[in-house]
C-alpha atoms as a PDB file:
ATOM      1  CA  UNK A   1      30.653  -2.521 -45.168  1.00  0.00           C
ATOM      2  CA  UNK A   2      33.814  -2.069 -47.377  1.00  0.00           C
ATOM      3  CA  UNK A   3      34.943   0.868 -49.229  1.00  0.00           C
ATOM      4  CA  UNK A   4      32.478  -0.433 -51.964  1.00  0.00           C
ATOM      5  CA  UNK A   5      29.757  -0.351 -50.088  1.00  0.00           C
ATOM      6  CA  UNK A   6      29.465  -3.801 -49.840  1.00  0.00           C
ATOM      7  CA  UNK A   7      28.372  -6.198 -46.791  1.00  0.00           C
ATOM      8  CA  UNK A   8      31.699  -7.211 -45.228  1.00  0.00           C
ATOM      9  CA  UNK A   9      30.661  -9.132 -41.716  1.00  0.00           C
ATOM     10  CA  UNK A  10      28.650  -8.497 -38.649  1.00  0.00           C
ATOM     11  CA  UNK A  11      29.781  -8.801 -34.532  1.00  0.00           C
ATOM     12  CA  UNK A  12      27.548 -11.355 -32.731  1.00  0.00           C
ATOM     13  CA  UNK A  13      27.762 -10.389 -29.090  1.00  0.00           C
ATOM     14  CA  UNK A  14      25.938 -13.123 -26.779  1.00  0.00           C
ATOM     15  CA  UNK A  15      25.764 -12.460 -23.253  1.00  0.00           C
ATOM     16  CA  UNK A  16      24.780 -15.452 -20.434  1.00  0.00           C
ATOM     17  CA  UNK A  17      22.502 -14.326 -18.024  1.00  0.00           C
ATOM     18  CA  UNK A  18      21.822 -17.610 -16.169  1.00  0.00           C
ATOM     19  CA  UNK A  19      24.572 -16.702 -13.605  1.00  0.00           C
ATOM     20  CA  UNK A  20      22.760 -13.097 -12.992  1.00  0.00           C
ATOM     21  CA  UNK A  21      19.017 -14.668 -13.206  1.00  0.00           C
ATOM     22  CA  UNK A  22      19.816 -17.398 -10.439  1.00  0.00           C
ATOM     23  CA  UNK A  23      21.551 -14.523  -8.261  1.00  0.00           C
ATOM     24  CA  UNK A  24      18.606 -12.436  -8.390  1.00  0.00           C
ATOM     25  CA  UNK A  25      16.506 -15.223  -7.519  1.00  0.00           C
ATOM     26  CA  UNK A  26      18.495 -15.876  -4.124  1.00  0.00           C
ATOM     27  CA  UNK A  27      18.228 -12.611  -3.433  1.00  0.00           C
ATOM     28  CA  UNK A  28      14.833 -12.576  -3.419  1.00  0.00           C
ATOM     29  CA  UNK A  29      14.800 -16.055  -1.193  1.00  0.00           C
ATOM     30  CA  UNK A  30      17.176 -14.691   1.301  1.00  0.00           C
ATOM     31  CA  UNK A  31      15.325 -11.629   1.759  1.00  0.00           C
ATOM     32  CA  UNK A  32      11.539 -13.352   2.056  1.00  0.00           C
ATOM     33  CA  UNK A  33      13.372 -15.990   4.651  1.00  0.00           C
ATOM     34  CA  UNK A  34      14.515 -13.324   6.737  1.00  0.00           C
ATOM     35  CA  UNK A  35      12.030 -11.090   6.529  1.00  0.00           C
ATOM     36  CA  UNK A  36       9.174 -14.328   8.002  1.00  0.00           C
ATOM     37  CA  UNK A  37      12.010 -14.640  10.413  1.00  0.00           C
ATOM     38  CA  UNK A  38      12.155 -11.430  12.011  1.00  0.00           C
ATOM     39  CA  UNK A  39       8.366 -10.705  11.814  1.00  0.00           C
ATOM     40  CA  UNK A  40       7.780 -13.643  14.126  1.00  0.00           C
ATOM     41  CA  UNK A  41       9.497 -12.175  17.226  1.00  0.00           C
ATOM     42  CA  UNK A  42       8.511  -8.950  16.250  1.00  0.00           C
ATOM     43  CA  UNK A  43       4.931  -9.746  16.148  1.00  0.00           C
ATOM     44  CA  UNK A  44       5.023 -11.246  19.253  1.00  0.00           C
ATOM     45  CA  UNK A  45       7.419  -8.371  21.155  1.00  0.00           C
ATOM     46  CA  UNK A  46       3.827  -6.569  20.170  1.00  0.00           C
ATOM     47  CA  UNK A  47       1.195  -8.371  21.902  1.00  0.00           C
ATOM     48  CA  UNK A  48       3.145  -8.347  24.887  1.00  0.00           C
ATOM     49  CA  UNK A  49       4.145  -4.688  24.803  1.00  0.00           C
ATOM     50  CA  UNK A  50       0.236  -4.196  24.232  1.00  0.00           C
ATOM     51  CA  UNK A  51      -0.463  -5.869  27.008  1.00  0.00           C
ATOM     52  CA  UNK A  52       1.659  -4.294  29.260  1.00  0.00           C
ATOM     53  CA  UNK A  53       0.593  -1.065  28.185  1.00  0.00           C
ATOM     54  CA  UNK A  54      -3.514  -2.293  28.731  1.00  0.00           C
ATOM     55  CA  UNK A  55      -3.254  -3.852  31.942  1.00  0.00           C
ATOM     56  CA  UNK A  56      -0.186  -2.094  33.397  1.00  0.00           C
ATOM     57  CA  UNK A  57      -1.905  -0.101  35.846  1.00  0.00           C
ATOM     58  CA  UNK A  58       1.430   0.061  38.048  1.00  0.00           C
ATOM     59  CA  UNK A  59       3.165   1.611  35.429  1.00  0.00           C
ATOM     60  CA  UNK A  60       4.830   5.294  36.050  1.00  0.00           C
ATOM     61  CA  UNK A  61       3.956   7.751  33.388  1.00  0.00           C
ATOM     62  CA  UNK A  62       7.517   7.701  32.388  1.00  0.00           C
ATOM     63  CA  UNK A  63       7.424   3.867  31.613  1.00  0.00           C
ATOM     64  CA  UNK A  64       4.223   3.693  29.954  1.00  0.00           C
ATOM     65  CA  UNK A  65       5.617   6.529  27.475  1.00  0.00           C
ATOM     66  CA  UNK A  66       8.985   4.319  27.043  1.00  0.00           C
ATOM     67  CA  UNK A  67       6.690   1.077  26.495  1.00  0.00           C
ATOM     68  CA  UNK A  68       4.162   3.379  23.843  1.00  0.00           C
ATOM     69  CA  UNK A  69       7.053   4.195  21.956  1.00  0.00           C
ATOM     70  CA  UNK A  70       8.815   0.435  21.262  1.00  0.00           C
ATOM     71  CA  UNK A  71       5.148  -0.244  20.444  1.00  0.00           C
ATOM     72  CA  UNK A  72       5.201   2.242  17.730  1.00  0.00           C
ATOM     73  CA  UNK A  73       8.091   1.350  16.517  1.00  0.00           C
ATOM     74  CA  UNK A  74       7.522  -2.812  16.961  1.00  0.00           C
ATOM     75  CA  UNK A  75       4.576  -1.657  14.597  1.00  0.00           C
ATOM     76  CA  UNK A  76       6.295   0.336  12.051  1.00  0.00           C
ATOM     77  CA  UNK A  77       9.209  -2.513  11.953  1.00  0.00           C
ATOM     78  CA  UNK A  78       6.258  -5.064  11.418  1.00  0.00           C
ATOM     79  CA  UNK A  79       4.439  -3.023   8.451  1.00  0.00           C
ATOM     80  CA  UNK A  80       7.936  -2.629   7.179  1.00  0.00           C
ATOM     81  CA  UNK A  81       8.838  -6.509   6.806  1.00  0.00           C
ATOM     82  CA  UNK A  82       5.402  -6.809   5.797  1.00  0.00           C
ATOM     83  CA  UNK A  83       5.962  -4.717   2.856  1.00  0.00           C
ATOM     84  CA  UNK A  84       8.901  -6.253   1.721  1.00  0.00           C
ATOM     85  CA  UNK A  85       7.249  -9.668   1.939  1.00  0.00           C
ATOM     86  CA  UNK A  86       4.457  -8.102  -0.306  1.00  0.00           C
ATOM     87  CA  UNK A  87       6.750  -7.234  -2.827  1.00  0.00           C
ATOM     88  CA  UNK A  88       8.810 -10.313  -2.605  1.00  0.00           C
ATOM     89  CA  UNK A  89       5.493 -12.539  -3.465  1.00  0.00           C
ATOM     90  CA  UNK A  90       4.269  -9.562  -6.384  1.00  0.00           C
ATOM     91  CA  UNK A  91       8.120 -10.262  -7.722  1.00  0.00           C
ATOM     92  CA  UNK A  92       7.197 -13.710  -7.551  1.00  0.00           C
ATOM     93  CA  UNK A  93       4.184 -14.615  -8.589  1.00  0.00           C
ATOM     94  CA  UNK A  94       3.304 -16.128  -5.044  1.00  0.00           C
ATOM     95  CA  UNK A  95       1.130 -12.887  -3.125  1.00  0.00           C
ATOM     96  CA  UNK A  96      -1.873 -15.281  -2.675  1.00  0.00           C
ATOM     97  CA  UNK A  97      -5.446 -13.773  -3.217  1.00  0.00           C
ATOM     98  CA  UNK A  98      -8.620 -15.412  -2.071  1.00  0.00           C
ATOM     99  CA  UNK A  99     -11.786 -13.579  -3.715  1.00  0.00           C
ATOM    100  CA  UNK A 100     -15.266 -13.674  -2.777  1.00  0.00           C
ATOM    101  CA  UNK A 101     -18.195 -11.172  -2.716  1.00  0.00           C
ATOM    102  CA  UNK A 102     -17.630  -8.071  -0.505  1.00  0.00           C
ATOM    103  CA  UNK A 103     -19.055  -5.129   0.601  1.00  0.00           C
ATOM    104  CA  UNK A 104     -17.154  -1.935   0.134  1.00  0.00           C
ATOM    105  CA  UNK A 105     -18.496   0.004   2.857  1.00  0.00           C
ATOM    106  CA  UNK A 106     -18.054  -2.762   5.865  1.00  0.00           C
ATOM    107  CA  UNK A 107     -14.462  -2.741   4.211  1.00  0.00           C
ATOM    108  CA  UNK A 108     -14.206   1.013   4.419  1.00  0.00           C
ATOM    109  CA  UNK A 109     -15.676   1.222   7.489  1.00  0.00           C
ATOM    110  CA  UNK A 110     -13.116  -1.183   9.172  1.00  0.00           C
ATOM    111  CA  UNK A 111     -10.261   0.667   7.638  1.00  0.00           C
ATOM    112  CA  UNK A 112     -11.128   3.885   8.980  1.00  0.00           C
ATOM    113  CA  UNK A 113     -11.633   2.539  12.169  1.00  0.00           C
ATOM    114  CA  UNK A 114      -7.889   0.884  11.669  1.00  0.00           C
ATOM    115  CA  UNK A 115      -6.360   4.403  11.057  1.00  0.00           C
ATOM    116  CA  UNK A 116      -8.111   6.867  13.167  1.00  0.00           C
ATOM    117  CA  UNK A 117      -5.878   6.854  16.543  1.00  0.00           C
ATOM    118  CA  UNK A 118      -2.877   7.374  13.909  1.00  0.00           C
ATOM    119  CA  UNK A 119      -5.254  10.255  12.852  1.00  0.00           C
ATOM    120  CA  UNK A 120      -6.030  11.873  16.045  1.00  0.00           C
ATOM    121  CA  UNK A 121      -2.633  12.047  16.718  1.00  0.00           C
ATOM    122  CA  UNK A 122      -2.062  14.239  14.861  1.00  0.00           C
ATOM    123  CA  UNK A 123      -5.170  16.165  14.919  1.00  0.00           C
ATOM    124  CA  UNK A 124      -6.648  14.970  11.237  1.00  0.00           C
ATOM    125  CA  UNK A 125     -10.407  13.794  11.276  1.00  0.00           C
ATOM    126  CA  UNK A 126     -11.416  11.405   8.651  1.00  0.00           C
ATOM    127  CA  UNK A 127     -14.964  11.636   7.233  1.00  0.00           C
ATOM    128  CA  UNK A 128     -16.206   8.048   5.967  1.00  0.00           C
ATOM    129  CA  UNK A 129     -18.811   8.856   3.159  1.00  0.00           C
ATOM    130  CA  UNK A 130     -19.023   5.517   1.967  1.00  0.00           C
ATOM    131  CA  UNK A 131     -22.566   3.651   2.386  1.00  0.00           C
ATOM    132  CA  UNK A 132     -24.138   0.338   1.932  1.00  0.00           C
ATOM    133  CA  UNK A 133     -26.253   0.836  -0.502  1.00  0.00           C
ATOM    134  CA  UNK A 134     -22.852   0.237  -3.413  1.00  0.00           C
ATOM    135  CA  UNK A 135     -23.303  -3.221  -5.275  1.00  0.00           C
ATOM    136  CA  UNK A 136     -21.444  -5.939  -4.208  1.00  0.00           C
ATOM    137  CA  UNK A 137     -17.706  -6.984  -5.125  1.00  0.00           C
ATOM    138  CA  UNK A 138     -15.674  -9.480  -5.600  1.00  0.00           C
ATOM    139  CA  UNK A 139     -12.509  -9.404  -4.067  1.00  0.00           C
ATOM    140  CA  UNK A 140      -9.875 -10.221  -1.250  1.00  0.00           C
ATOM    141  CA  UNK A 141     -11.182  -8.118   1.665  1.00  0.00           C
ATOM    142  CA  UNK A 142      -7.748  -8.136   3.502  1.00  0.00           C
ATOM    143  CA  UNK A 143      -5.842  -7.115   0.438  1.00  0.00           C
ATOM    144  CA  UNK A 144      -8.812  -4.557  -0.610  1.00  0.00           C
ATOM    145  CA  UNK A 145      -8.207  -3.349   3.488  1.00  0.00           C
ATOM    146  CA  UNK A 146      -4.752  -3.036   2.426  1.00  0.00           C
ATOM    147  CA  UNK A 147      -5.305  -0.695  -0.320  1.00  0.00           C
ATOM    148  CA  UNK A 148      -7.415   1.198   1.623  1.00  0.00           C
ATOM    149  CA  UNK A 149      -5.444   1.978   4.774  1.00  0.00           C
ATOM    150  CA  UNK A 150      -2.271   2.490   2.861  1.00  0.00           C
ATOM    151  CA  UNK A 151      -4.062   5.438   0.908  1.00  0.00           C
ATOM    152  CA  UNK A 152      -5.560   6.541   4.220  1.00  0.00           C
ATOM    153  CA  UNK A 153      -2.277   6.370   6.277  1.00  0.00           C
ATOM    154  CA  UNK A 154      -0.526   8.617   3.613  1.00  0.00           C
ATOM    155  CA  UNK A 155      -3.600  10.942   3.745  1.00  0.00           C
ATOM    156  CA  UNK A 156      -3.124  11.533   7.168  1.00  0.00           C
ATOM    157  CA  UNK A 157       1.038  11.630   6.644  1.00  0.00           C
ATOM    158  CA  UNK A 158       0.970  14.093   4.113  1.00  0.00           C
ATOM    159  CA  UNK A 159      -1.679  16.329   6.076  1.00  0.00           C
ATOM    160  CA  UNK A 160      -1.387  19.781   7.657  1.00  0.00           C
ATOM    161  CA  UNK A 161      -2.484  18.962  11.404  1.00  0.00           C
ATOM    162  CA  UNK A 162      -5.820  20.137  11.998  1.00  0.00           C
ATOM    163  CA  UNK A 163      -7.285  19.237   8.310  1.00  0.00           C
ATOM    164  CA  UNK A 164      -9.688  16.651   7.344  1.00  0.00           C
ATOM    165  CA  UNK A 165      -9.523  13.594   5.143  1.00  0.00           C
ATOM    166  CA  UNK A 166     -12.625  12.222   3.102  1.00  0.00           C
ATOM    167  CA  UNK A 167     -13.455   8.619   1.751  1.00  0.00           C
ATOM    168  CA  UNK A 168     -16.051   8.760  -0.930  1.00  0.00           C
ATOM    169  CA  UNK A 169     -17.466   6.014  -3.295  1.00  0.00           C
ATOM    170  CA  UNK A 170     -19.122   6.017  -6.621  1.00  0.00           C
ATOM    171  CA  UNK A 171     -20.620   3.084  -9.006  1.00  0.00           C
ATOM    172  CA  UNK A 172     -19.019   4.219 -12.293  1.00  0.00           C
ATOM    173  CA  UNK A 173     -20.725   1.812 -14.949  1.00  0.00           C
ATOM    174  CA  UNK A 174     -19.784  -1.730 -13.840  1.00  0.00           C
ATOM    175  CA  UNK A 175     -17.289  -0.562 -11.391  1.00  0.00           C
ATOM    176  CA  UNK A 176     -17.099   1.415  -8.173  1.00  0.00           C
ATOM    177  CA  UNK A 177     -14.540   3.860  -7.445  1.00  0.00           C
ATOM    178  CA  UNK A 178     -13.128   4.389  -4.154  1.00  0.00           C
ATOM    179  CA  UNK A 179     -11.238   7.530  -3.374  1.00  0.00           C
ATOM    180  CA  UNK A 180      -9.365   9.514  -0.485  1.00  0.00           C
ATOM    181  CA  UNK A 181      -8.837  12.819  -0.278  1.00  0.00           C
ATOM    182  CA  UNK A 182      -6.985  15.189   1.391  1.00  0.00           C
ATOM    183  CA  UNK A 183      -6.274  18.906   1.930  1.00  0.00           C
ATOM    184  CA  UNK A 184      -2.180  18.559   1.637  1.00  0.00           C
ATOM    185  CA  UNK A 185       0.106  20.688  -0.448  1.00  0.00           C
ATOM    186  CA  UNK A 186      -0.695  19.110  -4.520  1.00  0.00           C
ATOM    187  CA  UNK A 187       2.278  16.624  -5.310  1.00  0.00           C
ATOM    188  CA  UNK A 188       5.225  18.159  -7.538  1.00  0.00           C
ATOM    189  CA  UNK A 189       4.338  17.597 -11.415  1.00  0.00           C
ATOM    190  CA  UNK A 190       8.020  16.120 -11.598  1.00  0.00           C
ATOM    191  CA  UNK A 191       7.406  13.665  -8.961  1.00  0.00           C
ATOM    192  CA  UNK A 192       3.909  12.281 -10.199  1.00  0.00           C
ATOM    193  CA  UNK A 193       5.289   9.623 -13.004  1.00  0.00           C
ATOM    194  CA  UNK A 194       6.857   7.916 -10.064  1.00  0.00           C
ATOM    195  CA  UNK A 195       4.393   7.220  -7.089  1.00  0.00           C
ATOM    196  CA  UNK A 196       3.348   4.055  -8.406  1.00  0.00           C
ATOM    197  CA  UNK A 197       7.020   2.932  -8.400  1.00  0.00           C
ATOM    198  CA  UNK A 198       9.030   0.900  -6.215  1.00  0.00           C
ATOM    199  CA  UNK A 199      11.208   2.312  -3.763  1.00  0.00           C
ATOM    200  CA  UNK A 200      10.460   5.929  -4.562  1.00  0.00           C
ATOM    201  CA  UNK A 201       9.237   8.526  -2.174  1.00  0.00           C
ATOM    202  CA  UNK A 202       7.864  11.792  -2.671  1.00  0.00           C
ATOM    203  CA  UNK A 203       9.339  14.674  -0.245  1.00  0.00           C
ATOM    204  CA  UNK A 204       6.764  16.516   1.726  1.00  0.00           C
ATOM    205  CA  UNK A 205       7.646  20.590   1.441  1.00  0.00           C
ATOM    206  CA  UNK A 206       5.956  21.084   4.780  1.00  0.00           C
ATOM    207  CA  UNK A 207       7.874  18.396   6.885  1.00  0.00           C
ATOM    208  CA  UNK A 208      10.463  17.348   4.383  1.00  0.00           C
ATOM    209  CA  UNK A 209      10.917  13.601   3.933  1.00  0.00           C
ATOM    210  CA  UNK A 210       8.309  10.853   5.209  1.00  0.00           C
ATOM    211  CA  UNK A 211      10.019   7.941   6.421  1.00  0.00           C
ATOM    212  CA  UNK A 212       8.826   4.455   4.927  1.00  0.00           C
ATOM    213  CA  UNK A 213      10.118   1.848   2.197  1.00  0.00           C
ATOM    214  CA  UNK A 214       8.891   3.363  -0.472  1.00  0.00           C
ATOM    215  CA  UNK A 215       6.614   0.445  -1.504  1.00  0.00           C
ATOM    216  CA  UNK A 216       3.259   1.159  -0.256  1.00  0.00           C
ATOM    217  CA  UNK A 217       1.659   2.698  -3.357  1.00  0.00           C
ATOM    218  CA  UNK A 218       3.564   0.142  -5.687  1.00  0.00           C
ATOM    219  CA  UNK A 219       1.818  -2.377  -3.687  1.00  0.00           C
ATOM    220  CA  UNK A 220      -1.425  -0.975  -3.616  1.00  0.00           C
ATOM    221  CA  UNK A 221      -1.243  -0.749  -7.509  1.00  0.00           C
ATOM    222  CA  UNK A 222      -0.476  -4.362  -8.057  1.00  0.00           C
ATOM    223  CA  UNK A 223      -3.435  -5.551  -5.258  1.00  0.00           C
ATOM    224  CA  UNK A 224      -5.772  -3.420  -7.441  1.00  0.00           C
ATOM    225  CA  UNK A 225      -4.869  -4.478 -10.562  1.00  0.00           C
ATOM    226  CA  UNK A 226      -4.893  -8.241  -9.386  1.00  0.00           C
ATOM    227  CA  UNK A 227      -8.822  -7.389  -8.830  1.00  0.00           C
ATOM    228  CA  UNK A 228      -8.728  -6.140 -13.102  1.00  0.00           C
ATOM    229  CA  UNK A 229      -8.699  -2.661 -11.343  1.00  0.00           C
ATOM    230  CA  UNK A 230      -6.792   0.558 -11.681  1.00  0.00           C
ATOM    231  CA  UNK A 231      -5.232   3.258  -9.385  1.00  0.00           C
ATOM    232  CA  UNK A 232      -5.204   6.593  -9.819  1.00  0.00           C
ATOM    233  CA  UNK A 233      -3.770  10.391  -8.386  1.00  0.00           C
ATOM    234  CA  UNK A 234      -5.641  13.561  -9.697  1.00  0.00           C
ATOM    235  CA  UNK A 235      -4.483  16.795  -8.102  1.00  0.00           C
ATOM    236  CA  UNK A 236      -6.522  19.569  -7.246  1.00  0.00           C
ATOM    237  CA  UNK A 237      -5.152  23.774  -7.925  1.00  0.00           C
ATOM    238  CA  UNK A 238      -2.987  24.167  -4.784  1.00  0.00           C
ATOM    239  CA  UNK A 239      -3.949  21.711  -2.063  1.00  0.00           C
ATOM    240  CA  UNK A 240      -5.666  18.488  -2.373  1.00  0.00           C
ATOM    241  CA  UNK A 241      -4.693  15.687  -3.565  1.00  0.00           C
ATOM    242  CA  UNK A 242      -7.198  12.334  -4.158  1.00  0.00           C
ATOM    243  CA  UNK A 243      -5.786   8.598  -4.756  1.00  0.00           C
ATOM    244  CA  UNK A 244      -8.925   6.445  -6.398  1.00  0.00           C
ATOM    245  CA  UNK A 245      -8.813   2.751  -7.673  1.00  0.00           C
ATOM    246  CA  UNK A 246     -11.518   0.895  -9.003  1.00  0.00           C
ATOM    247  CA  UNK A 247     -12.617  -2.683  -8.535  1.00  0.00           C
ATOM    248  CA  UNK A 248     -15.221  -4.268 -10.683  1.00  0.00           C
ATOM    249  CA  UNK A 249     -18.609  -5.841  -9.244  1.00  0.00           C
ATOM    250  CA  UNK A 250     -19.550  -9.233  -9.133  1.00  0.00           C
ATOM    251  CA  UNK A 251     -21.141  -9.362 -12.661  1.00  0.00           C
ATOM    252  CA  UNK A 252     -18.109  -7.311 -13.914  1.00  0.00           C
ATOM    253  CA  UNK A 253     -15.720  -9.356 -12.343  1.00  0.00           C
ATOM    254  CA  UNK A 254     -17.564 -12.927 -13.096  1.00  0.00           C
ATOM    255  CA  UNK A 255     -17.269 -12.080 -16.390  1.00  0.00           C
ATOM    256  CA  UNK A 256     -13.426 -11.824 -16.456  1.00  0.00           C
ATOM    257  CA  UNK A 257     -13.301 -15.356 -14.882  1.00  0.00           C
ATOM    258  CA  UNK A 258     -11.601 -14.520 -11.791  1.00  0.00           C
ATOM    259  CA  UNK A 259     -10.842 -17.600  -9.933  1.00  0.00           C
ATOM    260  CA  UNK A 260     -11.450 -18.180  -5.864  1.00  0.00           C
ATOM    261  CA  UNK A 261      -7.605 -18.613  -5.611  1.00  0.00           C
ATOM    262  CA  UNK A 262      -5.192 -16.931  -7.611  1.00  0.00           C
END
């Protein structure tokens, strides 16, 4: 305004983002393309390292412990790239679902079962109270699997060794909540607002910090919300902390007109 007070002009500023958008968008193409590129090899580097280590018996101790650790680390390269094709198809719209009714504690069961030489390893023992007497859901089982042995793995990660982890289930009204605890030192108040976030990891006082891509929990949240779902962390006083979600049953989930492919 003048010296009057009066409306003298205005500064338009308009910005093209087209340039910035498309960028961003082969970003994203170049990464999923060379992410399904290397987890072809890798995935097959495993089966043959697992089947050397299996049927190997001429193998020296030193060898088999050189082949057991490229194994470990052909799997951690794999969950890796899987990750950040996850995210890639989230960012994208394109993470393909398939639902269909399932039963939460066959799907529990199998994730245990997925995570418990990771767990004896280092000396954690998982306790599966989930039963089969839960209503049924609809849902992806893989992805639901997912969820499940993501929040276990960390469980067992963020774990003093010789501690145990529990999987419990509830029906909650028309939904059942699944949750995992464990007995590790409480997360940080400062760090909570970001464990559903991409990219972020929390530090670990006892062993400092966990290596991974930071995209585990940020996955899990959009799998569960893709099912009309939520995930959640409560803390207990000192130690303990429990990740839940929830996922609707079928009359819950009918209801919201969830289709077979999404």
């Amino acid at each position: 305004s003048d010296q009057a007070g009066d409306f003298a002009g205005m500064v338009l500023s308009i910005r093209d983002v087209t340039m910035e958008e498309q960028v961003d968008r082969m970003k994203t193409e170049f990464i999923s393309t060379v992410s399904h590129e290397l987890k072809t090899p890798l995935t097959s580097m495993k089966g043959s390292l697992q089947l050397l280590l299996t049927r190997g018996k001429w193998l020296t101790d030193t060898e088999r412990q050189l082949l057991s650790v490229c194994y470990r680390n052909t799997q951690r390269l794999i969950r890796l790239i899987s990750e950040i094709l996850d995210i890639s198809g989230i960012e994208s719209g394109e993470m393909a679902f398939t639902f269909k009714p399932v039963s939460m504690g066959e799907l529990t069961a199998y994730a245990v079962e997925e995570i418990r030489s990771y767990a004896m390893g280092r000396n954690i023992t998982i306790i599966n109270s989930v039963g089969e007497n839960l209503p049924m859901l609809y849902g992806d089982s893989d992805r639901l699997i997912q969820v499940l042995t993501n929040l276990l793995s960390n469980a067992v990660k963020f774990s003093p060794e010789g501690k145990v982890v529990m999987v419990t289930a509830e029906q909650e009204g028309n939904y059942v909540i699944i949750s995992v605890a464990d007995r590790g030192r409480v997360i940080d108040s400062t760090d909570r607002d970001k464990l559903f976030k991409k990219f972020q990891q929390i530090e670990n006082p006892d062993r400092g910090k966990v290596r991974g891509t930071g995209l585990g929990l940020a996955i899990c949240r959009e799998i569960v919300e893709r099912h009309h779902g939520r995930v959640f962390y409560t803390a207990a006083k000192e130690w303990g902390n429990t990740f839940s979600f929830t996922v609707p049953i079928i009359g819950e989930a009918d209801g919201k007109g969830q289709n077979s492919h999404c």
